[in-house]
Protein backbone atom coordinates (compact mmCIF):
# COMPACT_ATOMS: atom_id res chain seq x y z
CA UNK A 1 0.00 0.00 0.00
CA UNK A 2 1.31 3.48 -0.54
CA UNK A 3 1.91 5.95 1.78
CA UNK A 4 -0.92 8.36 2.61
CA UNK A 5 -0.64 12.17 1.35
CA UNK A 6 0.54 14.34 4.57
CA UNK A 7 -2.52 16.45 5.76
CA UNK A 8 -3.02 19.13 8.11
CA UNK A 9 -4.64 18.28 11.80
CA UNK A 10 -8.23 19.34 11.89
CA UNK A 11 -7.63 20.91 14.94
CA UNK A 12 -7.54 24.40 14.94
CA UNK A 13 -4.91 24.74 18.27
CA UNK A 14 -2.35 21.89 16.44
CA UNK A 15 -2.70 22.57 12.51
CA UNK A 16 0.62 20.43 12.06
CA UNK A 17 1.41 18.22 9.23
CA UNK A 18 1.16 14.78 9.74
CA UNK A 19 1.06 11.17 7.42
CA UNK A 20 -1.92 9.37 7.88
CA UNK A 21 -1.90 5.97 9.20
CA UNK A 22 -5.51 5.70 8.36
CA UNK A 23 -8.11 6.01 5.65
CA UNK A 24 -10.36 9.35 6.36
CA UNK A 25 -8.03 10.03 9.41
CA UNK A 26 -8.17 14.36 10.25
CA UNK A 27 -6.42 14.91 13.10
CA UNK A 28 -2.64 13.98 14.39
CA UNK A 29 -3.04 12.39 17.83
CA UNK A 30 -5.70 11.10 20.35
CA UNK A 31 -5.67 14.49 22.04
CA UNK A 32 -6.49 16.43 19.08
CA UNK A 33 -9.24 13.84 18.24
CA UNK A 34 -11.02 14.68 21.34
CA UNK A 35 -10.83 18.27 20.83
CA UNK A 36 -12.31 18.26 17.66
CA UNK A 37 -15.11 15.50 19.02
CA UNK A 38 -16.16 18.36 21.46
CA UNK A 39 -16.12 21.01 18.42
């Protein structure tokens, strides 16, 4: 499988570049995850 496009975290307080691990992943880490579930 090839390597996923780097994206931007969907948080607004992060907005670093990470590479997917994922399919449809948005956000960097577990914290970030849970600030954009309360969003």
């Amino acid at each position: 499988m090839a390597k996923l496009p780097r994206r931007k975290c969907a948080n607004k307080e992060c907005r670093q570049w990470f590479h997917p691990i994922r399919e449809g992943q948005i956000v960097c880490s577990y914290q970030c995850a849970s600030a954009v579930g309360k969003e």
